[in-house]
C-alpha atoms as a PDB file:
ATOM      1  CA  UNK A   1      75.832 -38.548-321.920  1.00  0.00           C
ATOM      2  CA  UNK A   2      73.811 -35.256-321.687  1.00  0.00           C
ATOM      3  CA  UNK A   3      72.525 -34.860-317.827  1.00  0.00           C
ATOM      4  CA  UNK A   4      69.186 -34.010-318.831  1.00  0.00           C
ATOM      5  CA  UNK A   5      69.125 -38.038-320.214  1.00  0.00           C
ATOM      6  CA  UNK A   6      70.438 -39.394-317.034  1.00  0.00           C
ATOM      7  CA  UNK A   7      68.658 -42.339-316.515  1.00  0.00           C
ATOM      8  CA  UNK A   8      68.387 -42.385-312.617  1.00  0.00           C
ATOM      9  CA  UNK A   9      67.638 -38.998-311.339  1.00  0.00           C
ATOM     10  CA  UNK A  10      67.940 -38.303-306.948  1.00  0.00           C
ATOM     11  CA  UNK A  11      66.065 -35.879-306.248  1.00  0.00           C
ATOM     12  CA  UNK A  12      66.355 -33.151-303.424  1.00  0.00           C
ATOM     13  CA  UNK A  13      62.824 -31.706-302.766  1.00  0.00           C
ATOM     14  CA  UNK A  14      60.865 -29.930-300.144  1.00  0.00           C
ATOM     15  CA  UNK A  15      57.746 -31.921-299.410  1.00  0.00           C
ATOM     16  CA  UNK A  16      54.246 -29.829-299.291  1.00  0.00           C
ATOM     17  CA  UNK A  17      52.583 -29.656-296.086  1.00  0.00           C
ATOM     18  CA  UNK A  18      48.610 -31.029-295.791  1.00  0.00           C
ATOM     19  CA  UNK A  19      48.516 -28.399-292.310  1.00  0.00           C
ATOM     20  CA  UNK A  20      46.173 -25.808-292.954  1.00  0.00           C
ATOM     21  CA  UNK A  21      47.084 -22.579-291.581  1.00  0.00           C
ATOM     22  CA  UNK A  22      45.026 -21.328-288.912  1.00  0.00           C
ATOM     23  CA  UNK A  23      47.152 -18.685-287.326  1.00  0.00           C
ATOM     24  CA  UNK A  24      45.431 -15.525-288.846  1.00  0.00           C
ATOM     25  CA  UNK A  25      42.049 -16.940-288.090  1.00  0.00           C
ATOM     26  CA  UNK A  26      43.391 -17.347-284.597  1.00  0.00           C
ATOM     27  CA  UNK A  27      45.178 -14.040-284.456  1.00  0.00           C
ATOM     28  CA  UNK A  28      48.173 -16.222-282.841  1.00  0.00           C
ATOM     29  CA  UNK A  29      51.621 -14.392-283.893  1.00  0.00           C
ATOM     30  CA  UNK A  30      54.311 -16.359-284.634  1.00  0.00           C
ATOM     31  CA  UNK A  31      58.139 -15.351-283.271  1.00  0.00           C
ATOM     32  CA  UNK A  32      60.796 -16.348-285.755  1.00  0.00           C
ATOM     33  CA  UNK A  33      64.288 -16.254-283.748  1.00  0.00           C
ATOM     34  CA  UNK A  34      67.445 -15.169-285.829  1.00  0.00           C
ATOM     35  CA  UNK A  35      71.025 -16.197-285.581  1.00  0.00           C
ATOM     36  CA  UNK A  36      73.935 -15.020-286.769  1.00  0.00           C
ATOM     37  CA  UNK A  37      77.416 -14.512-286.261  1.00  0.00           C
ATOM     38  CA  UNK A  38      77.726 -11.423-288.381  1.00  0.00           C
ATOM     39  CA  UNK A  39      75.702  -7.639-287.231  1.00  0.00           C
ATOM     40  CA  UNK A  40      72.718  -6.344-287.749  1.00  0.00           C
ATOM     41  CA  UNK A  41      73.418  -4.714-290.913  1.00  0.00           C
ATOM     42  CA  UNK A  42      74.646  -7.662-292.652  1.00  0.00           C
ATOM     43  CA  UNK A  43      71.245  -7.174-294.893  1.00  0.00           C
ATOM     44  CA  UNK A  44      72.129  -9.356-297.848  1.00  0.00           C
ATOM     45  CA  UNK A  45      69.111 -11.597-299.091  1.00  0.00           C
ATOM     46  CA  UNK A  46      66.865  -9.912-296.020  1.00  0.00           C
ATOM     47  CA  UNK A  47      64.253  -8.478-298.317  1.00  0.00           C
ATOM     48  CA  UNK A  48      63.816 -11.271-300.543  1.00  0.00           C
ATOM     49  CA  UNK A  49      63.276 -13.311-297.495  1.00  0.00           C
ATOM     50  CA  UNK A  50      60.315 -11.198-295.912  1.00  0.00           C
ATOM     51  CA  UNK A  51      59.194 -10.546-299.569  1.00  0.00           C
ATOM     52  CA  UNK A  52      58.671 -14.204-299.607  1.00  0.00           C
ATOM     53  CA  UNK A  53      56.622 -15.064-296.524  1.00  0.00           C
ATOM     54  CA  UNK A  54      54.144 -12.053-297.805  1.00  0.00           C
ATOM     55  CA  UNK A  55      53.763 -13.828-300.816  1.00  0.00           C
ATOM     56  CA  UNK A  56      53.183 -17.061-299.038  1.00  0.00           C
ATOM     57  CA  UNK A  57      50.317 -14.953-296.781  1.00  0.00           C
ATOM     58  CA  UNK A  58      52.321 -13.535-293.685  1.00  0.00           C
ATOM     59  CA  UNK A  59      52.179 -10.144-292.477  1.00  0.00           C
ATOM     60  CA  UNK A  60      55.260  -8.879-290.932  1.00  0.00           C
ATOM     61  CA  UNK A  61      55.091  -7.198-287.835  1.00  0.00           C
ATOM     62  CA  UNK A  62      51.468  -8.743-287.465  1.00  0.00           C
ATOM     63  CA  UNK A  63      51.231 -12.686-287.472  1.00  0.00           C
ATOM     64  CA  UNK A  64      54.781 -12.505-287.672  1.00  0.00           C
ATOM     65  CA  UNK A  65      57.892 -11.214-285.958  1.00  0.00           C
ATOM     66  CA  UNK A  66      61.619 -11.803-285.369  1.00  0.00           C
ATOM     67  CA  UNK A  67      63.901 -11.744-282.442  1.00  0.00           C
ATOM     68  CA  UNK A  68      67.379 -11.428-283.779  1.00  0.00           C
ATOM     69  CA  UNK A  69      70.744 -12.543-282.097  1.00  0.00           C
ATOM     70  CA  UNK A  70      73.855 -11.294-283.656  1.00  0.00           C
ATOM     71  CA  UNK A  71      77.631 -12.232-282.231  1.00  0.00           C
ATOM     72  CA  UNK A  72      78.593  -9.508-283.967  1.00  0.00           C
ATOM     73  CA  UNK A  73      81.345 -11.346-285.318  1.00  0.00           C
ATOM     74  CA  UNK A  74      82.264 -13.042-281.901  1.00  0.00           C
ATOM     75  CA  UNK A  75      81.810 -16.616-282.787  1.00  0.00           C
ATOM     76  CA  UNK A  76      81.663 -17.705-279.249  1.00  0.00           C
ATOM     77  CA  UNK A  77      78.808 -15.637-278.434  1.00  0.00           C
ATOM     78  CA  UNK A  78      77.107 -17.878-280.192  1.00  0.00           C
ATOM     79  CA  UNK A  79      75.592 -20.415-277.474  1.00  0.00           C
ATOM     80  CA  UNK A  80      74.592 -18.101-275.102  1.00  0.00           C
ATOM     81  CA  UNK A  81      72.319 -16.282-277.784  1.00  0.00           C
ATOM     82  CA  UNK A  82      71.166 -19.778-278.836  1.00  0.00           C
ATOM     83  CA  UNK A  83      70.117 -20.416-275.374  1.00  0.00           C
ATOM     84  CA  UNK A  84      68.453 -16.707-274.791  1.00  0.00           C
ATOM     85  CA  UNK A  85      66.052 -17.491-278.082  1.00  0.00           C
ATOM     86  CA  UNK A  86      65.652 -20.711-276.558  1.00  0.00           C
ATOM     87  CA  UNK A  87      64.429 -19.053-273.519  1.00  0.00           C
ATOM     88  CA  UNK A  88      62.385 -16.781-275.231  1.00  0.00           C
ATOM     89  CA  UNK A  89      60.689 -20.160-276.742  1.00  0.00           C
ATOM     90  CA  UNK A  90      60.291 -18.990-280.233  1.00  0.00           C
ATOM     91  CA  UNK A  91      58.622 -20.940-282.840  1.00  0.00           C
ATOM     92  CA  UNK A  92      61.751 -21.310-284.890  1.00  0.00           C
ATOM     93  CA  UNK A  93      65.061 -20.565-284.621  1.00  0.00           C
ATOM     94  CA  UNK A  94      66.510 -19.632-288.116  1.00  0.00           C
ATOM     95  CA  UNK A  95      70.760 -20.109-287.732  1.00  0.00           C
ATOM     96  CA  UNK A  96      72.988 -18.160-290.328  1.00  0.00           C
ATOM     97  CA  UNK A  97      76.194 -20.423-290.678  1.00  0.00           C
ATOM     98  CA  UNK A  98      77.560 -23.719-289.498  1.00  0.00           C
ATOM     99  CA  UNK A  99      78.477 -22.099-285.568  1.00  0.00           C
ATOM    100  CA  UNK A 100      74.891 -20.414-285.445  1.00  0.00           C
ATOM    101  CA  UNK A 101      73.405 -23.775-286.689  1.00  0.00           C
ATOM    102  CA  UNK A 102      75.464 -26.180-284.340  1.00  0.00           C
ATOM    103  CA  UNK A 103      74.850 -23.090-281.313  1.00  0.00           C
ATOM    104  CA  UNK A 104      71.045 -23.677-281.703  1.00  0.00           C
ATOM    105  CA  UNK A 105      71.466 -27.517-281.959  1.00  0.00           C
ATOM    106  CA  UNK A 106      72.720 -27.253-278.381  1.00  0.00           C
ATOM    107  CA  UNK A 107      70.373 -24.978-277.066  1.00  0.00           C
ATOM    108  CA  UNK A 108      66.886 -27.006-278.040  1.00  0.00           C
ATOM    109  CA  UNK A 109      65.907 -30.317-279.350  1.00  0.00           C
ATOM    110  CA  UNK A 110      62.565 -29.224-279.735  1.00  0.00           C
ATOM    111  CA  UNK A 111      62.619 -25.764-281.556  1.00  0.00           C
ATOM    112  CA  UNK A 112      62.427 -26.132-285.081  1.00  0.00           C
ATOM    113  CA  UNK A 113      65.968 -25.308-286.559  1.00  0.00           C
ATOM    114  CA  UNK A 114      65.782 -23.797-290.194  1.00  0.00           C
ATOM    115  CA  UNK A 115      69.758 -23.883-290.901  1.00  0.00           C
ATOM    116  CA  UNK A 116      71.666 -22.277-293.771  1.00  0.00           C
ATOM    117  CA  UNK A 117      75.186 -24.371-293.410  1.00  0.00           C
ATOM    118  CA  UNK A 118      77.562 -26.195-295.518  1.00  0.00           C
ATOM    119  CA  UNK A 119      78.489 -29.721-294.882  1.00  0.00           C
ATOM    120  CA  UNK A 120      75.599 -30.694-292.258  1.00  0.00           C
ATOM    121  CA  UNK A 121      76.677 -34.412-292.187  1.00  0.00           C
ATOM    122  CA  UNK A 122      80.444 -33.964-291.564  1.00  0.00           C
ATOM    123  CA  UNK A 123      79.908 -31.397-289.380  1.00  0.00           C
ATOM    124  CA  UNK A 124      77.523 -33.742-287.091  1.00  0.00           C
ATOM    125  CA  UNK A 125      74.282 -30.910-287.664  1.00  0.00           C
ATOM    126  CA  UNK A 126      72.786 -34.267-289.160  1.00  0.00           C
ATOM    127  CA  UNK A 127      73.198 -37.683-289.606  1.00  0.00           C
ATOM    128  CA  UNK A 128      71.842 -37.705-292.703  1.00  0.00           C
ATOM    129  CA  UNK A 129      71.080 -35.348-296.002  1.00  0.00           C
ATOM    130  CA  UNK A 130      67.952 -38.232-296.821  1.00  0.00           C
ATOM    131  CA  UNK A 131      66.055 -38.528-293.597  1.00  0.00           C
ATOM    132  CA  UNK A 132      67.727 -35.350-291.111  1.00  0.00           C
ATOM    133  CA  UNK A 133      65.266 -36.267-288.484  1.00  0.00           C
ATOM    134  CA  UNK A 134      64.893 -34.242-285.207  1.00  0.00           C
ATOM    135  CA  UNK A 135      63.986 -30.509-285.061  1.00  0.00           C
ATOM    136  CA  UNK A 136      66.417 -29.560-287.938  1.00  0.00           C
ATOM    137  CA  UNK A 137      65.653 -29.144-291.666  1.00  0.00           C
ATOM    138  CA  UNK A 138      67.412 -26.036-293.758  1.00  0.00           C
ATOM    139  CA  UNK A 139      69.748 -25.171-297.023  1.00  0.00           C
ATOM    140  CA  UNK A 140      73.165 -25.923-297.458  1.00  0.00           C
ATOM    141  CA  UNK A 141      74.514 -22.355-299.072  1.00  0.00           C
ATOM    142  CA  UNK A 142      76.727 -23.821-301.615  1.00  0.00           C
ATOM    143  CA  UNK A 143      73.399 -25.090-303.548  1.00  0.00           C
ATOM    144  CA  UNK A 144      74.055 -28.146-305.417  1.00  0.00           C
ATOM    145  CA  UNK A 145      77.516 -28.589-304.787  1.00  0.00           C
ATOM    146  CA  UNK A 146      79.340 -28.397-301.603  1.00  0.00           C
ATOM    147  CA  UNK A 147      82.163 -26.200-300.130  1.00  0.00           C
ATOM    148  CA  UNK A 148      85.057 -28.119-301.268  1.00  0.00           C
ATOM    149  CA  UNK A 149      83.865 -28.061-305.115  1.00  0.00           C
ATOM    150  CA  UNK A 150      82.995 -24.364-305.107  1.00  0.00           C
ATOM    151  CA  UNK A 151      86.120 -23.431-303.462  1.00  0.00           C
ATOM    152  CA  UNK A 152      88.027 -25.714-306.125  1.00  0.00           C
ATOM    153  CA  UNK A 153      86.181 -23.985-308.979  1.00  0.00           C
ATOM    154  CA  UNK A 154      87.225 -20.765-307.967  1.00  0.00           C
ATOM    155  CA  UNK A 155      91.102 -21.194-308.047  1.00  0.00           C
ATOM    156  CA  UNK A 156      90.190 -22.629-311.884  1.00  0.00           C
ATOM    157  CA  UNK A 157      88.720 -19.526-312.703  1.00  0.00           C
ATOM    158  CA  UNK A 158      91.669 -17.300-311.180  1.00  0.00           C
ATOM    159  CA  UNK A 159      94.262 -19.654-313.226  1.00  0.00           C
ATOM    160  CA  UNK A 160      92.118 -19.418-316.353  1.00  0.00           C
ATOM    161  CA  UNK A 161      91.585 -15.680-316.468  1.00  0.00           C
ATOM    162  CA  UNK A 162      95.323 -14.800-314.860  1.00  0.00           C
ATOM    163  CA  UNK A 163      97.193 -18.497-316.351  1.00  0.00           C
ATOM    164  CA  UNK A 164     100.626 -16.864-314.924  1.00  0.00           C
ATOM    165  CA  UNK A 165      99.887 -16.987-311.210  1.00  0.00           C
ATOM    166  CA  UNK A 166     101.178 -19.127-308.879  1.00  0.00           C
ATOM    167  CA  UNK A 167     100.837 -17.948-305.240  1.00  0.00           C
ATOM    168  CA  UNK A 168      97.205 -18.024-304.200  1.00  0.00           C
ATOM    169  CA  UNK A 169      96.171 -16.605-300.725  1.00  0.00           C
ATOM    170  CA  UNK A 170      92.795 -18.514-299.137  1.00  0.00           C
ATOM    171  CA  UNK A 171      91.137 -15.859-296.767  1.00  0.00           C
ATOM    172  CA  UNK A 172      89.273 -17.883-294.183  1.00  0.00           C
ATOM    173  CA  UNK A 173      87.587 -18.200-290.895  1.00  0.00           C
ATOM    174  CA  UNK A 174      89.144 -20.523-288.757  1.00  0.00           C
ATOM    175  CA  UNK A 175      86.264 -20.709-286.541  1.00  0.00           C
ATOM    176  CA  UNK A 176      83.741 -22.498-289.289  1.00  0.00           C
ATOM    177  CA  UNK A 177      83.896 -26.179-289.405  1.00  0.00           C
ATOM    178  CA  UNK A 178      83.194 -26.395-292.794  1.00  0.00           C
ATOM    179  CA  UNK A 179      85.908 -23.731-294.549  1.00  0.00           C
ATOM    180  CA  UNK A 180      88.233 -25.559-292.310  1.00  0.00           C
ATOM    181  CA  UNK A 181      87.159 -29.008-293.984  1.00  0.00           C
ATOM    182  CA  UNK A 182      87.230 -27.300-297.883  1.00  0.00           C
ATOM    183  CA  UNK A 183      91.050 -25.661-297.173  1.00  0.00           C
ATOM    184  CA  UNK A 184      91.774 -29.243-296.284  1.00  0.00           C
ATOM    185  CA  UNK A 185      90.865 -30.617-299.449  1.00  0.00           C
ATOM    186  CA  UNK A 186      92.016 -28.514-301.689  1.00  0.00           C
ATOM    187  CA  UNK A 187      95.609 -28.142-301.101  1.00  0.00           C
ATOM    188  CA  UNK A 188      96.295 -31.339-303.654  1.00  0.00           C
ATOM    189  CA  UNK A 189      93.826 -29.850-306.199  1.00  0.00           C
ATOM    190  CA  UNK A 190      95.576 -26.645-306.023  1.00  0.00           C
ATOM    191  CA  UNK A 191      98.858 -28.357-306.919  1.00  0.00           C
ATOM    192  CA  UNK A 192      97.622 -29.750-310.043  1.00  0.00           C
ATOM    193  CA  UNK A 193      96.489 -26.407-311.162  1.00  0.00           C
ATOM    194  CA  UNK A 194      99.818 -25.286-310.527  1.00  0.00           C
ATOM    195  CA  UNK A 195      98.930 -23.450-307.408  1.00  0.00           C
ATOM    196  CA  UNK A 196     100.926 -22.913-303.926  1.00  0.00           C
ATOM    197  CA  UNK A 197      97.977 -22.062-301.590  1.00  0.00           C
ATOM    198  CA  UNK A 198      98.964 -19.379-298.584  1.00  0.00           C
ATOM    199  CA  UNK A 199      96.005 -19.329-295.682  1.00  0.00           C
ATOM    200  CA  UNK A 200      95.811 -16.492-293.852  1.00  0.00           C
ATOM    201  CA  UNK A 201      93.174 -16.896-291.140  1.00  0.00           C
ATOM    202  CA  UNK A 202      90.772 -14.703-289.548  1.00  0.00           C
ATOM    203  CA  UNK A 203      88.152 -15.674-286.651  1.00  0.00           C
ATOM    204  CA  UNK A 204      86.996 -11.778-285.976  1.00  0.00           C
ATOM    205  CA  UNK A 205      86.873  -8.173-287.434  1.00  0.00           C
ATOM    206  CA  UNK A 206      89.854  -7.181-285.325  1.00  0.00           C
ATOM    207  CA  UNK A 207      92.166  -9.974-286.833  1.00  0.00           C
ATOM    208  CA  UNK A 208      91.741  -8.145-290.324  1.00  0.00           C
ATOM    209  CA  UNK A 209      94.735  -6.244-289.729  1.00  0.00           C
ATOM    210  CA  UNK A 210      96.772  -8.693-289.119  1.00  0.00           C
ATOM    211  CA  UNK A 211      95.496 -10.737-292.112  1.00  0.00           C
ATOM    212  CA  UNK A 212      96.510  -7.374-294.248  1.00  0.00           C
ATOM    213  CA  UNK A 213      99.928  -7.518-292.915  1.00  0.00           C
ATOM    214  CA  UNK A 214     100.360 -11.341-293.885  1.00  0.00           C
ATOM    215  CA  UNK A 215      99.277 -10.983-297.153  1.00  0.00           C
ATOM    216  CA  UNK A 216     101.891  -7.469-297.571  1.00  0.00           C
ATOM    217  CA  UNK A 217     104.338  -9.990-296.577  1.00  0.00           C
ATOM    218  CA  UNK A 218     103.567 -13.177-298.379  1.00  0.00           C
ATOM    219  CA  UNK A 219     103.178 -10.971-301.695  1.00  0.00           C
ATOM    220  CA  UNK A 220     100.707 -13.520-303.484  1.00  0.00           C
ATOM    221  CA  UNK A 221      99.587 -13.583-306.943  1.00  0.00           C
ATOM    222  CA  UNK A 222      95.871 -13.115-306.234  1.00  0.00           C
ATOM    223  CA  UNK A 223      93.367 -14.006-303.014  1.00  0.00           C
ATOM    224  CA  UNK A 224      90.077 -15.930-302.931  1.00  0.00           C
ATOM    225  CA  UNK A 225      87.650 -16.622-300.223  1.00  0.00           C
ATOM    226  CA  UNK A 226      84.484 -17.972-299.623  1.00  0.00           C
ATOM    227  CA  UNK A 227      81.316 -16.483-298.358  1.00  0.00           C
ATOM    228  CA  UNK A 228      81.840 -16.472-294.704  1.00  0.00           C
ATOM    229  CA  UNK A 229      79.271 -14.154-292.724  1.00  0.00           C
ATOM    230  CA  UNK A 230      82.503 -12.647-291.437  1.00  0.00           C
ATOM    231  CA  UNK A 231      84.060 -12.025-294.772  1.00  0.00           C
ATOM    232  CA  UNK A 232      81.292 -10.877-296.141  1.00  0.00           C
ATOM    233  CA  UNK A 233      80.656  -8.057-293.298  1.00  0.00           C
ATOM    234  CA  UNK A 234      84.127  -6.983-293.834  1.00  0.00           C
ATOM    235  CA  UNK A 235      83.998  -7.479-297.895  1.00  0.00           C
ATOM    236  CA  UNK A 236      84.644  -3.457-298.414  1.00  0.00           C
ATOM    237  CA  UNK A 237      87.929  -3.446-296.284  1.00  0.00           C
ATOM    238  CA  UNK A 238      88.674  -6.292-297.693  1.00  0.00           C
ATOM    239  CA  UNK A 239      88.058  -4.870-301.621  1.00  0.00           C
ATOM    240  CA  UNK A 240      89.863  -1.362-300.491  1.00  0.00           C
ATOM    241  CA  UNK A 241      92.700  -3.394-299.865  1.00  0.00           C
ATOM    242  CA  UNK A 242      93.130  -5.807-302.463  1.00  0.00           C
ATOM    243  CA  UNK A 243      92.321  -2.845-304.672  1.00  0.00           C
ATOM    244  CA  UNK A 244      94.937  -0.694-303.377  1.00  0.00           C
ATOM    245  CA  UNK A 245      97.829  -3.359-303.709  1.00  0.00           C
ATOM    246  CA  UNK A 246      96.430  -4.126-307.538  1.00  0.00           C
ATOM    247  CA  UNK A 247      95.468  -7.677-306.091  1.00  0.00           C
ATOM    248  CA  UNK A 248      93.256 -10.021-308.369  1.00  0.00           C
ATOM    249  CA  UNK A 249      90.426 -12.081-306.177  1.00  0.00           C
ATOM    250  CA  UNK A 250      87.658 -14.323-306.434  1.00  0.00           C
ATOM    251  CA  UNK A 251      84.820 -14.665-303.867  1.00  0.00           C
ATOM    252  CA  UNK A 252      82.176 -17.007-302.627  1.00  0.00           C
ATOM    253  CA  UNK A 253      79.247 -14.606-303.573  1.00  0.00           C
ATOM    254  CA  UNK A 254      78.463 -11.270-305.931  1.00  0.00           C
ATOM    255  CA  UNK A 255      78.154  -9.353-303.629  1.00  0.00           C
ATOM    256  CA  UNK A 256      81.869  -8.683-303.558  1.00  0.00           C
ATOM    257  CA  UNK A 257      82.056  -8.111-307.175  1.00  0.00           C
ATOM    258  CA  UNK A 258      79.516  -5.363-306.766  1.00  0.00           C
ATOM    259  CA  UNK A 259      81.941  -3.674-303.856  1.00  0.00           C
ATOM    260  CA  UNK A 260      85.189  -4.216-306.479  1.00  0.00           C
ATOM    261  CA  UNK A 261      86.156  -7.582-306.355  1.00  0.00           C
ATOM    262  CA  UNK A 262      87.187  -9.228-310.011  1.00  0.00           C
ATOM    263  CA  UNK A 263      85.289 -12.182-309.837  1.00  0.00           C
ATOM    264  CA  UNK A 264      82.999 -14.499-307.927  1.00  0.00           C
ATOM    265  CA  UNK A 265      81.490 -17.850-307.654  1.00  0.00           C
ATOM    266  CA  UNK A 266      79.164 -18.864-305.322  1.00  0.00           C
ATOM    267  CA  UNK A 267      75.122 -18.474-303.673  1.00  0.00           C
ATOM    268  CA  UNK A 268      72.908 -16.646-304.961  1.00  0.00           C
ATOM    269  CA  UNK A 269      71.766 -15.609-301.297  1.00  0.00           C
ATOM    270  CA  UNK A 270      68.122 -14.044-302.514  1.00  0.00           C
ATOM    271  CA  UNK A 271      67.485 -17.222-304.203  1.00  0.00           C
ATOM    272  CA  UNK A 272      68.413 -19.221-300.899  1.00  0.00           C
ATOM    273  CA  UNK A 273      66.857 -17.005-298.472  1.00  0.00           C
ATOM    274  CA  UNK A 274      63.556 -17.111-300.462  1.00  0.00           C
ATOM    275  CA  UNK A 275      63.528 -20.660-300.294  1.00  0.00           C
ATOM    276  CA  UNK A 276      64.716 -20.490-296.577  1.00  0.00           C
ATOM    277  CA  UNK A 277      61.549 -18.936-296.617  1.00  0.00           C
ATOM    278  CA  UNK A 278      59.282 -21.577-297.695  1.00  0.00           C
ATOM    279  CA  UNK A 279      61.072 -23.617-295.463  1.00  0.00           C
ATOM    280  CA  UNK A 280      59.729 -21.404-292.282  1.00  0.00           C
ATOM    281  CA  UNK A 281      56.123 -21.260-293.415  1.00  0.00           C
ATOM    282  CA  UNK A 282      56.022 -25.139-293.962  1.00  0.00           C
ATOM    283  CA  UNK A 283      56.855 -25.466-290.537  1.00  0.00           C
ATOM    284  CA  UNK A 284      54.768 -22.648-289.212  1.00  0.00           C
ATOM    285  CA  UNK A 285      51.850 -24.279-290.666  1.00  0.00           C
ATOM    286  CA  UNK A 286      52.005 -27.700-288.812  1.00  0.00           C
ATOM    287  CA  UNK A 287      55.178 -29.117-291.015  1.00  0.00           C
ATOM    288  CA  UNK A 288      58.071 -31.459-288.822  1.00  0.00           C
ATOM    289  CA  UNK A 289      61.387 -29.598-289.640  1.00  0.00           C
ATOM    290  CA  UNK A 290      62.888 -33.299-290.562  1.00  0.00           C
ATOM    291  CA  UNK A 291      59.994 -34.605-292.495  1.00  0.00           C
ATOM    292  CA  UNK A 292      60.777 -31.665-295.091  1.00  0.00           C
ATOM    293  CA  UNK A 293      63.762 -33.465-296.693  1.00  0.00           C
ATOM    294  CA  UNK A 294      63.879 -36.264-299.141  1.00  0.00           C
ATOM    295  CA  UNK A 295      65.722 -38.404-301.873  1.00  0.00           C
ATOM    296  CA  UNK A 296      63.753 -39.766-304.378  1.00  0.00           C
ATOM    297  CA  UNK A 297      64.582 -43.084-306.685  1.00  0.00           C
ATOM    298  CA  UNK A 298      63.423 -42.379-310.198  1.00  0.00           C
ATOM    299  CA  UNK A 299      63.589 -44.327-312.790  1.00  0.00           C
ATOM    300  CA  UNK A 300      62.875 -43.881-316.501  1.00  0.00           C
ATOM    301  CA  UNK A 301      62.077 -47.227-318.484  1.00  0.00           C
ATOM    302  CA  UNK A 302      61.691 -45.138-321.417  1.00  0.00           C
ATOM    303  CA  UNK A 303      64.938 -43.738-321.687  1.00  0.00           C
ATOM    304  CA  UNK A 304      66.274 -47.604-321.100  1.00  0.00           C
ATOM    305  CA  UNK A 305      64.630 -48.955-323.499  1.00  0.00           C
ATOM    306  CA  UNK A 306      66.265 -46.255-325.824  1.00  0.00           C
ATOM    307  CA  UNK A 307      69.962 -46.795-324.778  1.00  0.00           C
ATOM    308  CA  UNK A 308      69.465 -50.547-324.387  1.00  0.00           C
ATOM    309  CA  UNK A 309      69.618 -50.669-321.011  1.00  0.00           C
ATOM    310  CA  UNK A 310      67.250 -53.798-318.617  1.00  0.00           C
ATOM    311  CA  UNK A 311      67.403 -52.242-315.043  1.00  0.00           C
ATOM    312  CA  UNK A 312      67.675 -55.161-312.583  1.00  0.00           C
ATOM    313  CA  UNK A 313      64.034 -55.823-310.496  1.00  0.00           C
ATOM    314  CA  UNK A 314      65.846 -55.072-307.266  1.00  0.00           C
ATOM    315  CA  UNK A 315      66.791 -51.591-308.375  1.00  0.00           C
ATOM    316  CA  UNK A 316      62.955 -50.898-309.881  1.00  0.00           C
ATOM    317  CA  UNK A 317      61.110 -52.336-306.497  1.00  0.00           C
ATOM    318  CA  UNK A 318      63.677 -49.783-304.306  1.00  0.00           C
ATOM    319  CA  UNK A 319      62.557 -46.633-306.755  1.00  0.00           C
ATOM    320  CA  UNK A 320      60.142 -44.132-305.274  1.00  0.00           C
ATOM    321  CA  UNK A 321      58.702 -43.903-308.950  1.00  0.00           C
ATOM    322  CA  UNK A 322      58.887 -45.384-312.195  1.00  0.00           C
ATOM    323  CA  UNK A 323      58.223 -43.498-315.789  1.00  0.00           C
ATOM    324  CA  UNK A 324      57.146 -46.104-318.317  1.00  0.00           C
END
């Protein structure tokens, strides 16, 4: 069946918000408070970001501003920065991975939290993708499917494009929750492909080196990794290397492509950040971070009629909308 005749559709959306904006009529400036357990010059999806809250009427610098916290690639820096923005009482608190996300979570229950993190359920950031509730609403990077999948679908495309490999090595960061859920998973996946999987863990820029010398010993076939803040700060070493020692990869995100890498599959990060974007104005204009989430029932009679289909009553009076 083609998807685009799937008969019951769920539907992730961003509700609008009636709240009319009265913060340039006010001349009140807003403080949006960033997180992140990379530097200051990871930059990637920055300007599509700001380029978004002009368009949706916000002036940086004016009725705008940001306080950034960066760890620097210290993970555990991570809650004290949390609880210094806190402090500051921002207006929101915008948290670049699953530690920055679960860091601010700590730090406030009544800041709004606009999170960009994988696996929010499993990881406890929410207790539910429907109804999130509480001061936290965001975008879970690995857009419409989640860590596990993406990180699955890149060792098919290394054993389609190289079909002799065998020995993969999975570059990760042991300190986020969810890469340490995905290499979980997809050890048995990896089998069926044919695939021995070889971690080699990293938690800071200074473990690099040693993650060079494992992989000079280990010898594998080809790397992958995801798109790790960490990683990604340290994508060029990373490239130099694998480029030096004539090592195939595949990455979370293009970015590493465009330093060298052979192949990636992953965000879009521009795309995400813009709509991280709309995300913050909603909620600067009067919006409850987890009112900004929903699933949605719908139900086309039409489309039953034409495959033959009679949905029961108790599955029609549960939809959120019916097409007839």
């Amino acid at each position: 069946m083609r998807w685009n005749s799937l008969l019951v559709v769920l539907v992730f959306a961003v509700l609008a918000s009636p709240v009319v904006l009265e913060a340039q009529q006010s001349g009140k400036t807003y403080r949006i408070g960033v997180l992140s357990p990379g530097s200051a010059s990871l930059t990637i999806g920055r300007e599509a970001f700001a380029q978004r809250l002009q368009e949706l009427g916000w002036t940086l610098g004016q009725n705008v501003l940001f306080e950034a916290r960066y760890a620097d690639g210290q993970v555990d820096r991570l809650p004290s920065l949390a609880a210094e923005l806190a402090r500051l009482k921002v207006d929101i608190i915008m948290a670049f991975s699953t530690p920055a996300a679960l860091a601010a979570k700590q730090a406030t229950a009544t800041i709004p939290i606009v999170m960009l993190a994988g696996d929010p359920v499993g990881t406890g950031l929410v207790t539910s993708l429907a109804r999130p509730g509480g001061n936290i609403t965001g975008l879970t990077p690995e857009a419409s499917v989640d860590m596990t999948e993406a990180a699955i679908k890149r060792l098919e495309l290394l054993k389609e494009a190289l079909p002799a490999i065998s020995r993969v090595a999975i570059l990760w960061n042991t300190s986020n929750p969810p890469e340490r859920r995905a290499r979980d998973v997809i050890t048995a996946p990896a089998r069926t492909l044919g695939l021995t999987l070889i971690p080699v863990e990293v938690q800071r820029p200074g473990d690099l080196s040693d993650a060079f010398a494992s992989l000079l010993r280990e010898r594998p076939d080809a790397l992958t990794a995801a798109e790790d803040p960490l990683i990604v700060e340290q994508r060029q070493l990373i490239i130099d290397f694998t480029a030096r020692h004539r090592l195939p990869t595949v990455f979370g995100g293009r970015v590493f492509v465009d330093a060298g890498g052979l192949m990636s599959y992953g965000t879009d990060w521009a795309d995400l950040l813009r709509r991280s974007a709309t995300l913050v104005d909603k909620i600067l204009r009067g919006a409850r971070p987890g009112d900004l989430t929903k699933f949605e029932l719908v139900i086309n009679l039409k489309t039953a009629k034409a495959l033959g289909l009679t949905i029961p009553p108790s599955l029609l009076q549960r939809a959120d909308q019916v097409i007839e």
